[in-house]
C-alpha atoms as a PDB file:
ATOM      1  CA  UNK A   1      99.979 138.313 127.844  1.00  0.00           C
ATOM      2  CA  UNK A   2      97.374 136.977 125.448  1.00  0.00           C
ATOM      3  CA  UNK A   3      98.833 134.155 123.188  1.00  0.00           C
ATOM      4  CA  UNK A   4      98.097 135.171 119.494  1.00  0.00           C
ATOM      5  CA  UNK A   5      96.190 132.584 117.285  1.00  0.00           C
ATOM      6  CA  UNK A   6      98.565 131.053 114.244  1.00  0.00           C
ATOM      7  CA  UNK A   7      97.484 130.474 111.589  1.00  0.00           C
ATOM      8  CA  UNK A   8      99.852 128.174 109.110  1.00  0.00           C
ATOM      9  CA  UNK A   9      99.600 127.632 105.597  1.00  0.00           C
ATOM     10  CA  UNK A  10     101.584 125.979 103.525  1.00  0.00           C
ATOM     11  CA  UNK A  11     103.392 127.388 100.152  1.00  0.00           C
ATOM     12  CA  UNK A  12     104.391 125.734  97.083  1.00  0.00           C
ATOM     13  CA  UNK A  13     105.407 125.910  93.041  1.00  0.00           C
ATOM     14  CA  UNK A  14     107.312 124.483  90.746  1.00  0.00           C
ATOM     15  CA  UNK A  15     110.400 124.386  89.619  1.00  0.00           C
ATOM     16  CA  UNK A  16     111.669 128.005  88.655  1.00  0.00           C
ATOM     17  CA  UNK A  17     107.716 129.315  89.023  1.00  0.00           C
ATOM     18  CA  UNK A  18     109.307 132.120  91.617  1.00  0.00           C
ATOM     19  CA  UNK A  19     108.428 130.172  95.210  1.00  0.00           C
ATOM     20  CA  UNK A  20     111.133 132.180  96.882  1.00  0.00           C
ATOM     21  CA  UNK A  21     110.476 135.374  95.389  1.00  0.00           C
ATOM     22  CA  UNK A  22     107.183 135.196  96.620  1.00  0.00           C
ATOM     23  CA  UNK A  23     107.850 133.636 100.003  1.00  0.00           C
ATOM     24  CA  UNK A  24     110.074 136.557 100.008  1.00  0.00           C
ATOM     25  CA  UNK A  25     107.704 139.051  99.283  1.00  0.00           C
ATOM     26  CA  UNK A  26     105.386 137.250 102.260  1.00  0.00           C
ATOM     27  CA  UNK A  27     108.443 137.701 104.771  1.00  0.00           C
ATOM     28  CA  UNK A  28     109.557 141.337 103.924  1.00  0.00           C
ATOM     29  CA  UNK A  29     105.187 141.904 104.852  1.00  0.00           C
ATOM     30  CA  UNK A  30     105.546 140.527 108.249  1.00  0.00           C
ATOM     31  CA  UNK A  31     105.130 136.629 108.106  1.00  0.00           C
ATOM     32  CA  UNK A  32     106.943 134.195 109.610  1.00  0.00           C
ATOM     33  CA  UNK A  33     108.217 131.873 106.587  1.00  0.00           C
ATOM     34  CA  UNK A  34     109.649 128.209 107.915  1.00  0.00           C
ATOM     35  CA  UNK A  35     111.494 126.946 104.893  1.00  0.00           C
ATOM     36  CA  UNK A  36     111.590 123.664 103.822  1.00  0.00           C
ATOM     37  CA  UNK A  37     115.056 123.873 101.889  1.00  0.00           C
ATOM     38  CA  UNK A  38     116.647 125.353 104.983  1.00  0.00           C
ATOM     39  CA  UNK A  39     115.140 122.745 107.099  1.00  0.00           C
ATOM     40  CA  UNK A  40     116.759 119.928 104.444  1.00  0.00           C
ATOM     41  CA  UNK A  41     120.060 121.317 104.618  1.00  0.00           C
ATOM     42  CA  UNK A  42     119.710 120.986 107.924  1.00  0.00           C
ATOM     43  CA  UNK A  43     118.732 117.755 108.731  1.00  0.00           C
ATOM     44  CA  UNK A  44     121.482 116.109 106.839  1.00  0.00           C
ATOM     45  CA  UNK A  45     124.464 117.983 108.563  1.00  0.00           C
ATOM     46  CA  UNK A  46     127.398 115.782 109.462  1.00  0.00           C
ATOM     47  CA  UNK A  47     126.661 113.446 111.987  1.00  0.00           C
ATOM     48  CA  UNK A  48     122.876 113.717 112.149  1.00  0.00           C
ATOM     49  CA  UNK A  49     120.833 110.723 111.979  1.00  0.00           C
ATOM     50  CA  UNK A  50     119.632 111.139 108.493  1.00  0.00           C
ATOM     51  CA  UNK A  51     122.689 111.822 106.636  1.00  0.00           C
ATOM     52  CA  UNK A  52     123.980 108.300 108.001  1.00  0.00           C
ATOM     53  CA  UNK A  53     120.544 106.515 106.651  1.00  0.00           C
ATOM     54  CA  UNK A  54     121.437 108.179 103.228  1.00  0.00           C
ATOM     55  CA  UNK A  55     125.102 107.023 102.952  1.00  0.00           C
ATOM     56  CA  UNK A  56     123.785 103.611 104.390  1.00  0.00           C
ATOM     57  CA  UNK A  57     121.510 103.438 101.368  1.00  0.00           C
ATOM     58  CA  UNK A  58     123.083 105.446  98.628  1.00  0.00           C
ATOM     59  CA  UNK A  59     127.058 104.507  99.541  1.00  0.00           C
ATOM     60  CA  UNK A  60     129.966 107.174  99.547  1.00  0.00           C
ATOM     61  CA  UNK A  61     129.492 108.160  95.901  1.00  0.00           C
ATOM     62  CA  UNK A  62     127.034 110.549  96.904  1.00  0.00           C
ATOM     63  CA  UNK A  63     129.319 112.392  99.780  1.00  0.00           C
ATOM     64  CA  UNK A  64     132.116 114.692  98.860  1.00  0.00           C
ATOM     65  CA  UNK A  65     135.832 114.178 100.204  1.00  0.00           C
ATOM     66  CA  UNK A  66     134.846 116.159 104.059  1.00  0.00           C
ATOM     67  CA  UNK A  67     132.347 113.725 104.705  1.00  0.00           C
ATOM     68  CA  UNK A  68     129.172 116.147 103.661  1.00  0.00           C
ATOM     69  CA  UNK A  69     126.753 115.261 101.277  1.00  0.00           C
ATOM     70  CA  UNK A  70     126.999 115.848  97.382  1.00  0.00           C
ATOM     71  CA  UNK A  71     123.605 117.849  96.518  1.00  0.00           C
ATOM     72  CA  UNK A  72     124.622 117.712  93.022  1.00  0.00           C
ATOM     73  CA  UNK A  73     125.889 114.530  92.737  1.00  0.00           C
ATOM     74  CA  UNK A  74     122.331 113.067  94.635  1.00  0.00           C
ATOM     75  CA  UNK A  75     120.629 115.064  92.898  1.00  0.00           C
ATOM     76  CA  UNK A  76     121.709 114.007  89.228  1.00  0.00           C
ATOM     77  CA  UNK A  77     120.781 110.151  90.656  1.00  0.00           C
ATOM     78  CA  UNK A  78     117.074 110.943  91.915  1.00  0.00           C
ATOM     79  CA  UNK A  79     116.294 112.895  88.406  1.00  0.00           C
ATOM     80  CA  UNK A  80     117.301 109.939  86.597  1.00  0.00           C
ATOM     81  CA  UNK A  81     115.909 107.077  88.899  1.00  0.00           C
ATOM     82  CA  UNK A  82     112.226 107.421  90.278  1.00  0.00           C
ATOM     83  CA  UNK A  83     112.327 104.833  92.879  1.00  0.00           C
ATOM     84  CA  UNK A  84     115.738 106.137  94.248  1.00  0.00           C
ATOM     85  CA  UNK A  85     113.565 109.796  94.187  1.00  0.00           C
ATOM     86  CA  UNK A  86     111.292 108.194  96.397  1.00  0.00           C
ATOM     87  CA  UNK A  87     113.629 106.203  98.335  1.00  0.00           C
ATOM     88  CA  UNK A  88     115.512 109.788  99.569  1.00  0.00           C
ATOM     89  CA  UNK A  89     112.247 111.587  99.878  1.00  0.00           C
ATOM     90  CA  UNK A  90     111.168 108.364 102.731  1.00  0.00           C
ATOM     91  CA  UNK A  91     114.649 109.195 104.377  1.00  0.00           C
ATOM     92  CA  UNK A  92     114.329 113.204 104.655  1.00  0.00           C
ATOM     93  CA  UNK A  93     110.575 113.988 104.309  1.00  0.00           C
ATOM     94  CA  UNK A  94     109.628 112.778 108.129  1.00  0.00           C
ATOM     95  CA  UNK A  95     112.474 114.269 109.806  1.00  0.00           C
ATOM     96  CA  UNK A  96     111.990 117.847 107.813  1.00  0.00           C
ATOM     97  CA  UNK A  97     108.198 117.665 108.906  1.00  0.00           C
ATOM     98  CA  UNK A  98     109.012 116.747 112.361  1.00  0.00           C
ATOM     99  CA  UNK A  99     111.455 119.680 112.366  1.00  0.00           C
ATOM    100  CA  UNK A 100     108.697 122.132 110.660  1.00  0.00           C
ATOM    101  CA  UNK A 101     106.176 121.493 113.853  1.00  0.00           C
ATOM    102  CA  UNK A 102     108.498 122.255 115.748  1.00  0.00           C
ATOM    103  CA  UNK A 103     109.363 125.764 114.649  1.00  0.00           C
ATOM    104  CA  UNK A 104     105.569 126.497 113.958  1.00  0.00           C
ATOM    105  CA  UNK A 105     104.868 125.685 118.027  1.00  0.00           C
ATOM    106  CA  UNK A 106     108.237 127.862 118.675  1.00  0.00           C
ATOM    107  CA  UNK A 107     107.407 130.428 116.336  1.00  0.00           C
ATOM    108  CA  UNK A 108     105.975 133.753 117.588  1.00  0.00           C
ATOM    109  CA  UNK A 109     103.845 135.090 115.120  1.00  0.00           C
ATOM    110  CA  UNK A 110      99.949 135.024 114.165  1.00  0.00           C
ATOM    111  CA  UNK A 111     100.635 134.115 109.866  1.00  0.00           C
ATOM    112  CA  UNK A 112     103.246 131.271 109.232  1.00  0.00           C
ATOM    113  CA  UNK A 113     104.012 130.130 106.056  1.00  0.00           C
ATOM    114  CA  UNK A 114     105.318 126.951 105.343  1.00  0.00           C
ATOM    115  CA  UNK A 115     107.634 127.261 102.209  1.00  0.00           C
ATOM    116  CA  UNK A 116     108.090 123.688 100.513  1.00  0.00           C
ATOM    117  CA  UNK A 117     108.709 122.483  96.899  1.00  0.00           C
ATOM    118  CA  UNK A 118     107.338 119.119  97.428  1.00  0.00           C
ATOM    119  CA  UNK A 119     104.305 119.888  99.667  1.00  0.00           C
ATOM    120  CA  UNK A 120     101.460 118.024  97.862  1.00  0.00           C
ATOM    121  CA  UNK A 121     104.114 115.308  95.978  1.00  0.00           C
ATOM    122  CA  UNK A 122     105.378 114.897  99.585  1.00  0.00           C
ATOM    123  CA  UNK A 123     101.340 114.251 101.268  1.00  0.00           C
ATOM    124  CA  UNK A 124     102.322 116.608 103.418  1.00  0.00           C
ATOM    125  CA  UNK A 125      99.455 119.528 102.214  1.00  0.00           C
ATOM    126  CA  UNK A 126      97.366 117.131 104.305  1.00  0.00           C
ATOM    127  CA  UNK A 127      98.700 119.287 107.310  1.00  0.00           C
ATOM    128  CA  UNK A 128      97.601 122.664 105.788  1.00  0.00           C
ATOM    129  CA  UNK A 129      94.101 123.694 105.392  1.00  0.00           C
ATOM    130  CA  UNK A 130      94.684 126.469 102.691  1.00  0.00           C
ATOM    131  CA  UNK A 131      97.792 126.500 100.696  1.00  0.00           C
ATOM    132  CA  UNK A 132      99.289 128.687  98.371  1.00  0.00           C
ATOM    133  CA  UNK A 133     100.561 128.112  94.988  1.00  0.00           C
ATOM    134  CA  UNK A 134     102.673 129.908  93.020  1.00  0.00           C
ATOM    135  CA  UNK A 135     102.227 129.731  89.522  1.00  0.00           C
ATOM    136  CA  UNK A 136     103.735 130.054  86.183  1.00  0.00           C
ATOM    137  CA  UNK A 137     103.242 128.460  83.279  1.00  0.00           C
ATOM    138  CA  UNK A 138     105.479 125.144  81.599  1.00  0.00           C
ATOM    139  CA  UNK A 139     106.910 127.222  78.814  1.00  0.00           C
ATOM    140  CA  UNK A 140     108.292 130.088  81.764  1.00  0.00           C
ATOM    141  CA  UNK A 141     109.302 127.603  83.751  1.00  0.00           C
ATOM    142  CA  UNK A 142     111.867 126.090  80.864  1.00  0.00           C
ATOM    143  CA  UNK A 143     113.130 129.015  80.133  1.00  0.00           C
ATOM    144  CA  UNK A 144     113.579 130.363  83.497  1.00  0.00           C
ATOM    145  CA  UNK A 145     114.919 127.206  84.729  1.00  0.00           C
ATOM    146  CA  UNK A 146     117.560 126.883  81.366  1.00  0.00           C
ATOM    147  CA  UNK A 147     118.681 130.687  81.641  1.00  0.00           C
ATOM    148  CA  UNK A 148     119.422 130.745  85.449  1.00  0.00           C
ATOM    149  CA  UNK A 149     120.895 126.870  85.991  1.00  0.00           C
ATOM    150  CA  UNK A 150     122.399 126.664  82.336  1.00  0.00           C
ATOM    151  CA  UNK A 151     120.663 123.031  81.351  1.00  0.00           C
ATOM    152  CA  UNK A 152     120.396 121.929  78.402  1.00  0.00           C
ATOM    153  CA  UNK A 153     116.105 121.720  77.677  1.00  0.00           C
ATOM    154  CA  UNK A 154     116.393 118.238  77.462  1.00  0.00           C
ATOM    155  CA  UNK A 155     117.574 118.386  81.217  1.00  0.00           C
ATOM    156  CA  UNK A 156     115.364 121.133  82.338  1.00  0.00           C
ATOM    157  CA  UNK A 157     112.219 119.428  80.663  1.00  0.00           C
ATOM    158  CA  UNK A 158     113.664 116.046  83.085  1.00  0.00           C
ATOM    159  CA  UNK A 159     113.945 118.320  85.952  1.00  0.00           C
ATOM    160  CA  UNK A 160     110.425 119.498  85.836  1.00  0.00           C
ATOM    161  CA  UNK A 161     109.062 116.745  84.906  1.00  0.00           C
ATOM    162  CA  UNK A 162     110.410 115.031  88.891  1.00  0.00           C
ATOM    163  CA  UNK A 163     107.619 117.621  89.803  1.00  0.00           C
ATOM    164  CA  UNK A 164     103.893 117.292  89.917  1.00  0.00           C
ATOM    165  CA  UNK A 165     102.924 119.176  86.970  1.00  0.00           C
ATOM    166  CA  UNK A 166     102.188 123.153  87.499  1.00  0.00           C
ATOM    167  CA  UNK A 167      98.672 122.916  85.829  1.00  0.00           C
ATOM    168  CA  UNK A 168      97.242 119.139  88.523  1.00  0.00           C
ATOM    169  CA  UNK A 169      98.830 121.768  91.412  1.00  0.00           C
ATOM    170  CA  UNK A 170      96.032 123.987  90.768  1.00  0.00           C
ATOM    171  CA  UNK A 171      93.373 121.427  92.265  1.00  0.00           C
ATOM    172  CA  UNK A 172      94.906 121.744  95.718  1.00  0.00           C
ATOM    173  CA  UNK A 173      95.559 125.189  95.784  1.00  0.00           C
ATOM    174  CA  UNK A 174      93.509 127.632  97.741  1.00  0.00           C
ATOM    175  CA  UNK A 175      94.892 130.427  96.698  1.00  0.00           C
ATOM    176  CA  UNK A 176      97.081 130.815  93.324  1.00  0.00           C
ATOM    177  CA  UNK A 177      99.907 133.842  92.499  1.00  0.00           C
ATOM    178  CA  UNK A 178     100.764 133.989  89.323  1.00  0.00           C
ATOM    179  CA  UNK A 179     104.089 135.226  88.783  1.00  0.00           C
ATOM    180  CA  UNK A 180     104.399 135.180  84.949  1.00  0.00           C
ATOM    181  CA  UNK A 181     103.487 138.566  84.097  1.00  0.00           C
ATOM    182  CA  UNK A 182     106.339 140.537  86.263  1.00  0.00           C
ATOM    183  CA  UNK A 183     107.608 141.380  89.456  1.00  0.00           C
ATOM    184  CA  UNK A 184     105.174 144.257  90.491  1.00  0.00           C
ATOM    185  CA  UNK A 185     102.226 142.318  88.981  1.00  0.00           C
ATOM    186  CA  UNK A 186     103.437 139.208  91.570  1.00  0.00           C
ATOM    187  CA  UNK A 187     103.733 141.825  94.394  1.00  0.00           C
ATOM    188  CA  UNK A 188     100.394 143.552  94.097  1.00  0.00           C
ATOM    189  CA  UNK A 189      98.958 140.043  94.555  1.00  0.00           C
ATOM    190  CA  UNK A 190     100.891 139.147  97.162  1.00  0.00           C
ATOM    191  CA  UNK A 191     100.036 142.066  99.159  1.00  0.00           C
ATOM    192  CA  UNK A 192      96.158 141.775  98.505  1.00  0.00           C
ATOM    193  CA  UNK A 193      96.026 137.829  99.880  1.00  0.00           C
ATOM    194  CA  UNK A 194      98.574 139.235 102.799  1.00  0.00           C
ATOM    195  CA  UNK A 195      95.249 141.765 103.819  1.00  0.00           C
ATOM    196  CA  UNK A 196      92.949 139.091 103.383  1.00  0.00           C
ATOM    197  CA  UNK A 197      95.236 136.438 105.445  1.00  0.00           C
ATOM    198  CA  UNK A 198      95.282 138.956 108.094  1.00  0.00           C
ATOM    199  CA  UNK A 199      91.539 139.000 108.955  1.00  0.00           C
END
């Protein structure tokens, strides 16, 4: 059996710019998509070496009463506190990557995608040599992010703002969907750069 050649490239956004929807889109056309939120949950189940590094350095307040962690709770510390942003992001970033090459070697399939919020904030783009970026501008992204989490702007602008902006994304993208301008206008693209990813 001849082994197919895989090629991997990595997929990112913003905040409430549509990432899944379009990772999504990718998956429904035949990729293989290795997410990076999946991964995270996974990495910190109960018992697993990372979760214990995180209560060792963040304490109990950030685990609920069954001993797994508080996303929400974590979450409202890392908006708020850069270093303690970066601090998680040294504790979870290698093992999620380490996971990620694993399921690329494993997977069987010649067009991986590597779904990840945090992929050039993270360094780890570096791996990828063409990414995708899905795109939508500030102003959609606040009021995407305030009608489908219920924030206050003040919050959403914060939450964005732990991001990269959209717009300095662009430079490392090889390839950009925008998904501002409606669902079948995001799909059309998608399935254009799905032909051209297949040659």
């Amino acid at each position: 059996m001849q082994i197919k050649k895989k090629k991997v490239i990595g997929l990112t956004g913003g905040i409430a710019t549509g990432k899944t929807l379009v990772s999504n889109m990718f998956k429904e056309l035949g990729a293989y998509i290795i997410d990076a939120d999946v991964v995270a949950r996974q990495i910190v189940e109960k018992g697993s070496p990372v979760l214990k590094e995180i209560e060792r350095v963040f304490g109990k307040e950030v685990f609920l009463p069954d001993g797994s962690l508080n996303r929400r709770r974590l979450r409202e510390i890392i908006i708020k506190d850069k270093n303690k942003r970066e601090l998680l992001n040294s504790i979870t970033h290698p093992a999620i990557i380490e996971k990620e090459n694993r399921l690329v070697r494993e997977a069987d399939s010649s067009l991986i995608i590597v779904d990840a919020a945090l992929l050039i904030e993270s360094g780890s783009y570096k791996r990828f040599k063409e990414i995708i970026l899905v795109y939508a501008p500030f102003e959609v992204q606040l009021k995407r992010l305030i009608e489908r989490d219920g924030m206050s702007e003040k919050d959403a602008v914060s939450f964005i703002k732990t991001q990269m902006s959209i717009e300095e994304k662009k430079k490392f993208a090889t390839y950009i969907i925008d998904n501002s301008n409606g669902v079948d206008y995001t799909r059309k693209q998608v399935e254009e750069l799905y032909e051209t990813l297949q040659k």
